[in-house]
Protein backbone atom coordinates (compact mmCIF):
# COMPACT_ATOMS: atom_id res chain seq x y z
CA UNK A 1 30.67 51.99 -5.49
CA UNK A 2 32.55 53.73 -2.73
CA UNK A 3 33.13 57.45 -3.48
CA UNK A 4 36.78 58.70 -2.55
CA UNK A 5 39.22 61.69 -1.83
CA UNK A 6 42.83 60.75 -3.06
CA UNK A 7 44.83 63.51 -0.86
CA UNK A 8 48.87 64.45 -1.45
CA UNK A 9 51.29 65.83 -0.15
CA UNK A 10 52.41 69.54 -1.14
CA UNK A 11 55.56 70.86 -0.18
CA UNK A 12 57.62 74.14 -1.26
CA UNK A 13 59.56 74.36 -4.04
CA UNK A 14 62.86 72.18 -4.22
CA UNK A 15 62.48 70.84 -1.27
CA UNK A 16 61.34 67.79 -1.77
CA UNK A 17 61.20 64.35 0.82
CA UNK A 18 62.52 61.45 0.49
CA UNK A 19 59.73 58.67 -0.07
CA UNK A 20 60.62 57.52 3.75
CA UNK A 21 59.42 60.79 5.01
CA UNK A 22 56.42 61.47 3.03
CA UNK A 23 55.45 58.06 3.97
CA UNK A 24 56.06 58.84 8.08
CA UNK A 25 54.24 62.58 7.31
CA UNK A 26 51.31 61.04 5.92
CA UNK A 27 51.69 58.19 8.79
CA UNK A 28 51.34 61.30 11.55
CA UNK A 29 48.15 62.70 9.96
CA UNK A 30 46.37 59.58 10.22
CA UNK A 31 47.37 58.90 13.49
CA UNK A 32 46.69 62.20 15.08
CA UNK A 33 43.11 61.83 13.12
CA UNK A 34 42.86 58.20 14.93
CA UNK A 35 44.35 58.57 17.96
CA UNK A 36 43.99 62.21 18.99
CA UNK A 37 40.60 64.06 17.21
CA UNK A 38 38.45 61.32 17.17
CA UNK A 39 38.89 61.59 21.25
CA UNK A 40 37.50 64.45 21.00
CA UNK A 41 35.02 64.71 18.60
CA UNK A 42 33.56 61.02 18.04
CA UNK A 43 33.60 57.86 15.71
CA UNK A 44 31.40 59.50 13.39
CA UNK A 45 32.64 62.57 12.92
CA UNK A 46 36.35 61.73 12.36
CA UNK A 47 37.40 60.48 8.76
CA UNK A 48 41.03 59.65 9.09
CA UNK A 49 41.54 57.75 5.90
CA UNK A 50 44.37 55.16 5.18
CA UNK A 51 47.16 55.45 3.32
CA UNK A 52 47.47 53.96 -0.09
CA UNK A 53 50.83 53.34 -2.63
CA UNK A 54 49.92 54.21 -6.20
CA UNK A 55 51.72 53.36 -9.07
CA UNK A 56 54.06 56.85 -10.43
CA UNK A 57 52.53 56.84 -14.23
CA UNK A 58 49.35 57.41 -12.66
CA UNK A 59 50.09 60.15 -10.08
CA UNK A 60 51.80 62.06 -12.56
CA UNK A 61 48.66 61.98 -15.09
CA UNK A 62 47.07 63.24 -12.35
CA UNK A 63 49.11 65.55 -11.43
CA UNK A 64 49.34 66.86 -15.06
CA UNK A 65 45.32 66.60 -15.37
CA UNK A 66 44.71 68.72 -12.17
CA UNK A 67 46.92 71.82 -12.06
CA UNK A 68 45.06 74.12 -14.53
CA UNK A 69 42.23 73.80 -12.13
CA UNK A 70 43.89 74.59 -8.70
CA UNK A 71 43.68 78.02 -7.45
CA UNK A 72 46.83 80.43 -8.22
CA UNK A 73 47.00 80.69 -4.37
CA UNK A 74 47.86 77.14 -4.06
CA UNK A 75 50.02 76.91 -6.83
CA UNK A 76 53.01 77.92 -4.73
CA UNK A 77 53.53 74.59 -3.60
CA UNK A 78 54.14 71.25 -5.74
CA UNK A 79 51.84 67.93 -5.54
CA UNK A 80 54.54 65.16 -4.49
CA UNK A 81 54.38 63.44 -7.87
CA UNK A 82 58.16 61.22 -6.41
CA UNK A 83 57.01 59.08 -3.77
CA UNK A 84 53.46 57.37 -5.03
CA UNK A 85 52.28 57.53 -1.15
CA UNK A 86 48.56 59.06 -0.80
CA UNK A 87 45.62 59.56 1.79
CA UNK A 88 42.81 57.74 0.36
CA UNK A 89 39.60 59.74 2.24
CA UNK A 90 36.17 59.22 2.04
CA UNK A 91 34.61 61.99 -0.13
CA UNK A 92 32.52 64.40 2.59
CA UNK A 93 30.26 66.46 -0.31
CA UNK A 94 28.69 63.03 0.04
CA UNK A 95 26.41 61.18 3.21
CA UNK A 96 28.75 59.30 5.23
CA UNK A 97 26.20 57.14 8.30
CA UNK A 98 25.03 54.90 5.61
CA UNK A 99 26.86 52.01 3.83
CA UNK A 100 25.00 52.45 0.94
CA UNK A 101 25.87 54.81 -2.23
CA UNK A 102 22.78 57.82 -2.34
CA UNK A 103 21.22 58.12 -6.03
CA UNK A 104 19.73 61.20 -5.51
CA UNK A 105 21.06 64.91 -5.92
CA UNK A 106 23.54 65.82 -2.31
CA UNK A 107 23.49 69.23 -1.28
CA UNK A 108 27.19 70.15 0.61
CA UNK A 109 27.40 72.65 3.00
CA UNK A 110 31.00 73.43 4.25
CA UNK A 111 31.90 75.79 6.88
CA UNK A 112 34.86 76.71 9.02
CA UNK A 113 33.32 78.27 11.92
CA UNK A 114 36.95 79.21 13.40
CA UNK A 115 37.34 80.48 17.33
CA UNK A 116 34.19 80.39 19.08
CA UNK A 117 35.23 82.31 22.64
CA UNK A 118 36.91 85.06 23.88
CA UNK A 119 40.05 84.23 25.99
CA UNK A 120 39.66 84.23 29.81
CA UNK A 121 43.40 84.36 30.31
CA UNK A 122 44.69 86.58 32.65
CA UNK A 123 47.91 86.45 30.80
CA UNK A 124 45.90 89.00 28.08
CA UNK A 125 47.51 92.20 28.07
CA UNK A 126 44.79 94.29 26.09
CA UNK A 127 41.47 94.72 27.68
CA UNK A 128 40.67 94.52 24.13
CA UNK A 129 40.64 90.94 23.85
CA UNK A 130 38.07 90.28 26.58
CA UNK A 131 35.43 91.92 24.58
CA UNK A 132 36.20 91.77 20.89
CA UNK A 133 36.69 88.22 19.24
CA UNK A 134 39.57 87.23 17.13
CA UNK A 135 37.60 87.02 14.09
CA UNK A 136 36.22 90.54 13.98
CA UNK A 137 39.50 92.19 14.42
CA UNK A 138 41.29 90.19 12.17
CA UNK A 139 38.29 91.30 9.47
CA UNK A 140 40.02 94.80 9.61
CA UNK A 141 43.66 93.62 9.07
CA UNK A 142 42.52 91.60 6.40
CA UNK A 143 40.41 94.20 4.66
CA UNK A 144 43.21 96.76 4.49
CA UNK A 145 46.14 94.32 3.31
CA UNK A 146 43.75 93.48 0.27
CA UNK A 147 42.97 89.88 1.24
CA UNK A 148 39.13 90.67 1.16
CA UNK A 149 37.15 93.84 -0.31
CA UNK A 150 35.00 94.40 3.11
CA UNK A 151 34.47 92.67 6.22
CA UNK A 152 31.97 90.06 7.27
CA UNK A 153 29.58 90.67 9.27
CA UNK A 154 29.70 86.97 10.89
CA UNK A 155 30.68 86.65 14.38
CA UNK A 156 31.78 82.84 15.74
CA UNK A 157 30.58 83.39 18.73
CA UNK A 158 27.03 84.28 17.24
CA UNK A 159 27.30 80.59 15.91
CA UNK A 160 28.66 78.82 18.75
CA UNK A 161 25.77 80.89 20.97
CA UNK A 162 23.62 77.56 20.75
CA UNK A 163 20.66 80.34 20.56
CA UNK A 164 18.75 80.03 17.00
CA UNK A 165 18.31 83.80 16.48
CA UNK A 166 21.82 84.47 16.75
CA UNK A 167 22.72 81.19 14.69
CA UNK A 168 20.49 82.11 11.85
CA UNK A 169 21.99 85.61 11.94
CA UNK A 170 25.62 84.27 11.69
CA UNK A 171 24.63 81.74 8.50
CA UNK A 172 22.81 84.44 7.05
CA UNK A 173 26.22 87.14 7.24
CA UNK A 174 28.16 83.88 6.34
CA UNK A 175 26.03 83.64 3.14
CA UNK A 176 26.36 87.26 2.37
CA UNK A 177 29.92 87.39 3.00
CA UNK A 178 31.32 83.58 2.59
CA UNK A 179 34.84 84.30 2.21
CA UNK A 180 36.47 81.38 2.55
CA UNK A 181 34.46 80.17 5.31
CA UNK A 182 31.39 78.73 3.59
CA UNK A 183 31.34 77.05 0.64
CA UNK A 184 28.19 74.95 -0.89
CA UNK A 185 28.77 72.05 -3.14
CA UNK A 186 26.16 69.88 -5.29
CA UNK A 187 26.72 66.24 -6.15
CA UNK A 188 30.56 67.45 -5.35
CA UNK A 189 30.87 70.27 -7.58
CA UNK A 190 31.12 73.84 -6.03
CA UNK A 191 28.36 76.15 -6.41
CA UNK A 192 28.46 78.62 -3.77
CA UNK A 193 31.45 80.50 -2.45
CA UNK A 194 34.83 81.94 -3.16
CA UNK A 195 37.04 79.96 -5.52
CA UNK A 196 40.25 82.11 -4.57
CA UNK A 197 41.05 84.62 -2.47
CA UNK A 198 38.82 87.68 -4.25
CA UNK A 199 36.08 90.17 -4.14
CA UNK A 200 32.86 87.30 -3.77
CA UNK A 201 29.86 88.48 -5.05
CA UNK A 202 26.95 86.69 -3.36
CA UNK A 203 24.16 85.85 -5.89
CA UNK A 204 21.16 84.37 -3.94
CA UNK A 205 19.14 84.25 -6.91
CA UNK A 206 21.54 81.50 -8.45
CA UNK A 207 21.59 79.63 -5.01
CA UNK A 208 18.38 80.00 -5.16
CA UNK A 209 17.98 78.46 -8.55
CA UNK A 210 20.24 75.60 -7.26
CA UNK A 211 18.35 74.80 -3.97
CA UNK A 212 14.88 75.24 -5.29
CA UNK A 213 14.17 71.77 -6.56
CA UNK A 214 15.70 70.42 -3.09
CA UNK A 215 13.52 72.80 -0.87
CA UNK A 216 10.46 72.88 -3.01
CA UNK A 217 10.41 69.73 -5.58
CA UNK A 218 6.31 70.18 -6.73
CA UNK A 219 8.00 73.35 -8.18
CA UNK A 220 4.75 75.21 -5.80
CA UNK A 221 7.36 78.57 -5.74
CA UNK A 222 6.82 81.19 -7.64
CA UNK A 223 10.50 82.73 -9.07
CA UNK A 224 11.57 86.24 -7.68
CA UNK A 225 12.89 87.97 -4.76
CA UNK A 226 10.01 86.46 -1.80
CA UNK A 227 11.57 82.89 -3.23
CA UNK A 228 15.15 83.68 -3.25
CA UNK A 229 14.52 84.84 0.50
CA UNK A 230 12.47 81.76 1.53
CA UNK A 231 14.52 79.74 0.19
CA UNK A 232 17.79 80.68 1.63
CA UNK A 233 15.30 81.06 4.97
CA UNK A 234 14.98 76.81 4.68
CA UNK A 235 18.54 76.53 4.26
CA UNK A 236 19.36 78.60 7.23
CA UNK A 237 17.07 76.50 9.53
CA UNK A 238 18.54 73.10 8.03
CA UNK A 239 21.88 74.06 9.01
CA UNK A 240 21.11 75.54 12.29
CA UNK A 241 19.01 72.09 13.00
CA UNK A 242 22.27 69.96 11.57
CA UNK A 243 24.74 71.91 13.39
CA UNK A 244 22.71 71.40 17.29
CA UNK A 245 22.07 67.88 16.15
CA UNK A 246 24.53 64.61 18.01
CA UNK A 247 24.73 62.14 15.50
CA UNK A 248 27.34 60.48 17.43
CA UNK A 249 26.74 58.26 20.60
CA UNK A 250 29.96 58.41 21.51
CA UNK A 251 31.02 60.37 24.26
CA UNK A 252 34.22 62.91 23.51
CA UNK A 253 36.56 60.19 25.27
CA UNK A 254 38.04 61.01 28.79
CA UNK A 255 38.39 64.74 28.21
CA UNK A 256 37.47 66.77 31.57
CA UNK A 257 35.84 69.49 29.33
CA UNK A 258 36.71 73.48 29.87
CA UNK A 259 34.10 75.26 31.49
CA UNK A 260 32.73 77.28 28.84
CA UNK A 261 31.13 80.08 31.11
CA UNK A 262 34.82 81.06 31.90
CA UNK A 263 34.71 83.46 28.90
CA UNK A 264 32.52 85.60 27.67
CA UNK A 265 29.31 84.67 25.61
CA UNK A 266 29.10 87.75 22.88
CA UNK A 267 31.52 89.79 21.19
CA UNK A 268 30.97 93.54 21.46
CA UNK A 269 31.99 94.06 17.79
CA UNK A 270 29.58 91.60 16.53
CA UNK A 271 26.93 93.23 14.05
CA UNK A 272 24.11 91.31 16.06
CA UNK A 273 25.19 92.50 19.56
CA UNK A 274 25.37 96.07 17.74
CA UNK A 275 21.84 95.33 16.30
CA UNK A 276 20.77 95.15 20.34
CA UNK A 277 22.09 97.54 21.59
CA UNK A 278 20.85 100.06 19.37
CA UNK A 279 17.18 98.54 20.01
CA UNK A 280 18.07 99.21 23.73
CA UNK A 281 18.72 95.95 24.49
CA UNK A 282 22.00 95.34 26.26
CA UNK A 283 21.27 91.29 27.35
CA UNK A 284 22.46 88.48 24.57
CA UNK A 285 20.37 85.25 24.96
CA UNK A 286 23.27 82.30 24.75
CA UNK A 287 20.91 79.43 24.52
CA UNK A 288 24.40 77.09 25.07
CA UNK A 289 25.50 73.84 22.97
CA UNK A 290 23.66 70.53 23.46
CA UNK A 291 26.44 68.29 24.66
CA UNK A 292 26.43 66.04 21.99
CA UNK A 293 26.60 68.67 19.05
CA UNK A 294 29.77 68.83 16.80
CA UNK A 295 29.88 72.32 17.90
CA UNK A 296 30.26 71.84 21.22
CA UNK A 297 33.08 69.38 20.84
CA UNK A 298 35.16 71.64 18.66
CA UNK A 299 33.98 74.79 21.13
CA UNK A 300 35.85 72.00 23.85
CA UNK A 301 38.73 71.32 21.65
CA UNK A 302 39.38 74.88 21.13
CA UNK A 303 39.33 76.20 24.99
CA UNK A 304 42.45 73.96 25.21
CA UNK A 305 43.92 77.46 24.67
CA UNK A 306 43.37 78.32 28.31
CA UNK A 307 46.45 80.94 28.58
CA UNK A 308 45.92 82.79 25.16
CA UNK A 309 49.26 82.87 22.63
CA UNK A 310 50.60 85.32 25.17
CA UNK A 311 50.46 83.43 28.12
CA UNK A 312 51.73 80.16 26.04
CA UNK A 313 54.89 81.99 24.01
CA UNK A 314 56.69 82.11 27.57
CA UNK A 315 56.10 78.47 27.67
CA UNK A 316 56.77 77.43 24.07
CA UNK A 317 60.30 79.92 24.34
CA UNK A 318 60.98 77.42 27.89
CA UNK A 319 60.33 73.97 25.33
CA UNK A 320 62.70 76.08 23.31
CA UNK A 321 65.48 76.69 25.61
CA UNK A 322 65.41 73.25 26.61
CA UNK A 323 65.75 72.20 23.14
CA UNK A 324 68.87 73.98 22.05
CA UNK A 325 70.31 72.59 25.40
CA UNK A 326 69.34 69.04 24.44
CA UNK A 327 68.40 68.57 20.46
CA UNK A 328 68.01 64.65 20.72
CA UNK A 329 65.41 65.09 23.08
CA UNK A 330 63.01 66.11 20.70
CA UNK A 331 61.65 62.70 19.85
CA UNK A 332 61.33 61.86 23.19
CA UNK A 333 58.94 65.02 23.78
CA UNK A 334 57.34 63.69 20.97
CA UNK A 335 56.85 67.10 19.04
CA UNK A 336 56.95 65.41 15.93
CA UNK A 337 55.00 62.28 16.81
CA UNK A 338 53.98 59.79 17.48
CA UNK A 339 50.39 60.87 17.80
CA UNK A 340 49.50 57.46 19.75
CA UNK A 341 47.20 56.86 22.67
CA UNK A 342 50.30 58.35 25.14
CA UNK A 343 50.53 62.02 23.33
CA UNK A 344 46.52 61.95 23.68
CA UNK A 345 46.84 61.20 27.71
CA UNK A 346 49.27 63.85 28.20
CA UNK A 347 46.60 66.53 26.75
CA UNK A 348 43.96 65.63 29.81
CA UNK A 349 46.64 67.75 32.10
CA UNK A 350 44.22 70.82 32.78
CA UNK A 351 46.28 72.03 35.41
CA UNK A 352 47.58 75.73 35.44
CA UNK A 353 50.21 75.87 38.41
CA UNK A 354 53.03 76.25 36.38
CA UNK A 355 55.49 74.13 38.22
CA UNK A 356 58.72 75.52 35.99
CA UNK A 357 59.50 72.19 34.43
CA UNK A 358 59.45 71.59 30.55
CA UNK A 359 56.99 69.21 30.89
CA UNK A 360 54.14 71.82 32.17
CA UNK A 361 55.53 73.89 29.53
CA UNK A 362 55.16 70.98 26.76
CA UNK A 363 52.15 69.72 27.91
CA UNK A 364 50.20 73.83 27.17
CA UNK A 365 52.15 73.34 24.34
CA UNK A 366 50.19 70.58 22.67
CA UNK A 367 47.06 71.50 24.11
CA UNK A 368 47.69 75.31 22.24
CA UNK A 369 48.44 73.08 19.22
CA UNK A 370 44.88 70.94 19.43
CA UNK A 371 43.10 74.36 19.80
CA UNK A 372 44.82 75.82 17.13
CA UNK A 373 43.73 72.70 14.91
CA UNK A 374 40.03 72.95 16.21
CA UNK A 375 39.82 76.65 15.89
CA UNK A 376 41.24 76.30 11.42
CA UNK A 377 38.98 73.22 11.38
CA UNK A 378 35.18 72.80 8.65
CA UNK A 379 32.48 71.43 9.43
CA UNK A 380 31.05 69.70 6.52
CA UNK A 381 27.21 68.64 6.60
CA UNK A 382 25.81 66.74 3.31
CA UNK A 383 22.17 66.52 3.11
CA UNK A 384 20.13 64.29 0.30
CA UNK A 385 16.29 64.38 0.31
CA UNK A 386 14.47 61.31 1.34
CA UNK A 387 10.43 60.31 1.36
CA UNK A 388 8.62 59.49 4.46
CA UNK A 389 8.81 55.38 4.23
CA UNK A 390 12.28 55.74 3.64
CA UNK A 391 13.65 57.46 7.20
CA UNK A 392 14.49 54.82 9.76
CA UNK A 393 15.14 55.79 13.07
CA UNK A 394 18.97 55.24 12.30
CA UNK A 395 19.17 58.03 9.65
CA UNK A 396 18.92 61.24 11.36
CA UNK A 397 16.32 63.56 9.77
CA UNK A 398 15.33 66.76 9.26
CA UNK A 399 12.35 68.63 8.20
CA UNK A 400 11.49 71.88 6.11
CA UNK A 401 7.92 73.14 5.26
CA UNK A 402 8.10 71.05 1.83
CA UNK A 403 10.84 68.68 2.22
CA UNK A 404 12.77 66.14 4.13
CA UNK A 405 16.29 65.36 4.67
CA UNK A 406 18.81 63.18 6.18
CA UNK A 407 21.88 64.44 6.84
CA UNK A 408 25.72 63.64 8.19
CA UNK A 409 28.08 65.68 9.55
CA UNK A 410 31.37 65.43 9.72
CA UNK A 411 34.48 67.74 10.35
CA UNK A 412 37.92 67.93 8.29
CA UNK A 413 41.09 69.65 8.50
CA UNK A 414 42.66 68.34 11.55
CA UNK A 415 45.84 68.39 10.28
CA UNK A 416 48.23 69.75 13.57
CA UNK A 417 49.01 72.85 13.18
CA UNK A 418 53.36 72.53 13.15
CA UNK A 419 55.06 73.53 16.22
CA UNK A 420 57.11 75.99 14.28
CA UNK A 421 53.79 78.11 13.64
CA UNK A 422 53.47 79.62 17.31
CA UNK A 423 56.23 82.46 16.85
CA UNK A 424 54.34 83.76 13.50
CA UNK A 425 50.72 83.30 16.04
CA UNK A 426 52.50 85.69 18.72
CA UNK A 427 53.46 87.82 16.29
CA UNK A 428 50.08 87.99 14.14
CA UNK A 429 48.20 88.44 17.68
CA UNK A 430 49.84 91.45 17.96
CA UNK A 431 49.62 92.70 14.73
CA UNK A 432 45.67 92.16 14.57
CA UNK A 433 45.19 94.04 18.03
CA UNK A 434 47.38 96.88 17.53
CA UNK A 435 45.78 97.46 14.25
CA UNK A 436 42.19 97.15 15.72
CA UNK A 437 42.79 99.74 18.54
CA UNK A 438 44.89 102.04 16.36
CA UNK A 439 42.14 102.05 13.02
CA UNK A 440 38.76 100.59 14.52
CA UNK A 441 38.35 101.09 18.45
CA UNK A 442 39.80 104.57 17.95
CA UNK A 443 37.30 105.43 15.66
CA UNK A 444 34.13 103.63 17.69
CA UNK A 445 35.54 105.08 21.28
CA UNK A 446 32.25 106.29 23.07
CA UNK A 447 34.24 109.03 24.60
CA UNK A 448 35.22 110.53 21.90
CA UNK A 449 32.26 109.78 19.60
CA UNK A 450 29.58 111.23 22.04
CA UNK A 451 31.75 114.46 22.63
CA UNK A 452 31.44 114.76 19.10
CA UNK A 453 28.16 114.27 18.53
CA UNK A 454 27.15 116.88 21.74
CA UNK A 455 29.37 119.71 19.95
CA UNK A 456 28.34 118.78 16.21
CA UNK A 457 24.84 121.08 16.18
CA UNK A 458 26.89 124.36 17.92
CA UNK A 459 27.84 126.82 15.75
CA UNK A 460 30.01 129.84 16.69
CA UNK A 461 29.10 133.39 15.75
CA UNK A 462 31.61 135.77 15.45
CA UNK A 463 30.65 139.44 16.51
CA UNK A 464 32.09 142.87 15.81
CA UNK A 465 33.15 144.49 19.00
């Protein structure tokens, strides 16, 4: 009994496709899944799913059956209920290495870990960017348009350090603050993380309840705070162990890989680094990514952004240009597909001598594209318990003090992120900087804050002369 994902497409308001182009839509995302991702991140990582005709009775039950239950913030968009065309995806709350259907209880863990570097461009025009991540300065844009009621305290590159202190730091602020980048599911149903878009109010206690007979089946625990904390301690180290582990023989295909040391390996914002340098330590340990590691391989696919969005617009506004000269030429430029084994050559261009033709300007393109699709992408790792005499050497394992699991991992949303996007990117770059320096870096300036500080004991004494 195969477990399955049935997956539609959503489009606007009135403006519905024909059948013809749903079909070809749903044709590109499996291709780019087939031909494209799994180059980069491995066989087993890569569920691209198959498309499947269905007949229209059904889909509109469905259809019917299902939209009470998705969030209002999706609900701007209708399920194609016309065409009958669907993905048909294996289910990833479940283990996907083993052809055989698990009887016992699956623990889900699903995070999007987004950008994991800080650019090295030297196309960046704020210094800004070279030391604060993306991620922490879009926090404060996000906080004060109302999206979320504080800001995280997890850091990317804290995650993608490789080094297990600043790994189990990043879960742990992920856990307190999930957002809508963690989310924990059991036997498929969500029991951990933000539903919509609203304030999230992390209850360990009832994660606790939830992961105790997983972490401690004899029951040995006694209830309270010291169990709440150990418990969420044995998650922490499960991920952590899942996350560093290659569960995939395959080697990324041909892709020349980015050196990663070009950038930066902490983010000054991050509440971690902060944590340091308080302590008087100024030196961040980046233990680095075991080759193998689905980490690594997104960290890989996401330095495909070697120029930053402001080094790239120039280029994309070039493709533009070009365009508007010659519309038919779009197909053969293949910005809408097809994702085949060609489109995936053209990305292994590293090269940076910009040359002035369209097709250096194409080529950053796509690879700005891939990055973009690696950087929105989760990582979803499904765990079920299993006894001693049960754990082959071809089920990877792993152990906590009580327990033992084996685990896959996979990663989904790999959708391409549309061509159309990178003018709103440029534009939200700039938005997210200008507000950090204006509201946060303003605030934090050392300058400023130590003259403060010097002057904030004095008090002046007015005599009579």
């Amino acid at each position: 009994q195969r477990c399955v994902v049935l997956r539609f497409l959503k489009s606007p308001p009135n403006q519905n496709k024909t059948p013809e182009e749903i079909l070809h839509h749903l044709q590109n995302i499996v291709d780019f899944g087939k031909h494209v991702m799994k180059q980069f991140f491995g066989e087993n990582y890569v569920h691209h799913g198959e498309i499947i005709q269905l007949p229209l009775d059904f889909v509109r039950q469905l259809c019917l059956k299902i939209q009470p239950e998705r969030p209002e913030c999706r609900c701007d968009k209708d399920m194609d209920t016309l065409s009958g065309y669907a993905m048909c995806l294996p289910n990833l709350t479940r283990l996907q290495t083993f052809r055989f259907a698990e009887h016992r209880p699956i623990l889900c863990i699903e995070i999007k870990p987004k950008c994991g570097f800080i650019p090295f461009s030297s196309h960046v025009s704020q210094e800004i960017k070279h030391k604060v991540c993306r991620y922490c300065m879009h926090q404060h844009l996000k906080v004060a348009n109302g999206k979320w009621k504080r800001p995280s305290k997890y850091c990317p590159l804290d995650l993608f350090s490789g080094n297990k202190q600043r790994m189990h730091f990043a879960l742990k602020s992920l856990l307190q603050e999930a957002q809508n980048n963690l989310k924990i599911f059991k036997n498929g149903e969500l029991i951990y993380g933000c539903k919509d878009d609203q304030d999230c109010v992390s209850d360990w206690n009832e994660l606790a309840r939830h992961l105790k007979p997983f972490f401690f089946p004899s029951n040995g625990l006694v209830s309270g705070p010291h169990c709440t904390r150990t418990i969420v301690k044995e998650l922490i180290h499960v991920i952590t162990t899942a996350l560093l582990s290659s569960t995939d023989s395959c080697r990324a295909g041909d892709m020349k890989t980015v050196p990663i040391s070009q950038g930066r390996s902490y983010c000054e914002a991050s509440a971690f680094n902060k944590e340091l340098v308080r302590n008087g330590k100024h030196k961040l340990e980046s233990s680095g990514l075991p080759r193998g590691c689905l980490l690594y391989k997104t960290l890989q696919a996401q330095m495909l952004d070697m120029l930053d969005i402001e080094g790239l617009y120039p280029l994309y506004s070039r493709v533009e240009q070009y365009l508007e000269e010659f519309p038919e030429e779009r197909s053969t430029l293949q910005i809408d597909g097809p994702y085949n084994e060609a489109f995936y050559e053209k990305l292994l261009d590293l090269s940076l001598e910009d040359d002035g033709t369209v097709a250096f300007a194409l080529t950053k393109v796509q690879q700005y594209r891939i990055a973009m699709t690696a950087k929105d992408c989760s990582i979803m790792i499904a765990l079920s318990t299993c006894l001693q005499d049960e754990c082959s050497e071809q089920r990877p394992v792993v152990l906590t003090s009580k327990s033992r699991f084996t685990f896959s991992v996979s990663v989904l949303d790999l959708d391409l992120k549309p061509y159309e996007s990178i003018p709103h990117q440029y534009k939200l770059d700039g938005e997210i900087v200008n507000f950090y320096l204006k509201n946060v870096q303003a605030k934090d300036d050392p300058v400023m804050s130590n003259l403060f500080k010097e002057h904030e004991d004095c008090t002046l004494v007015l005599h009579k002369v």
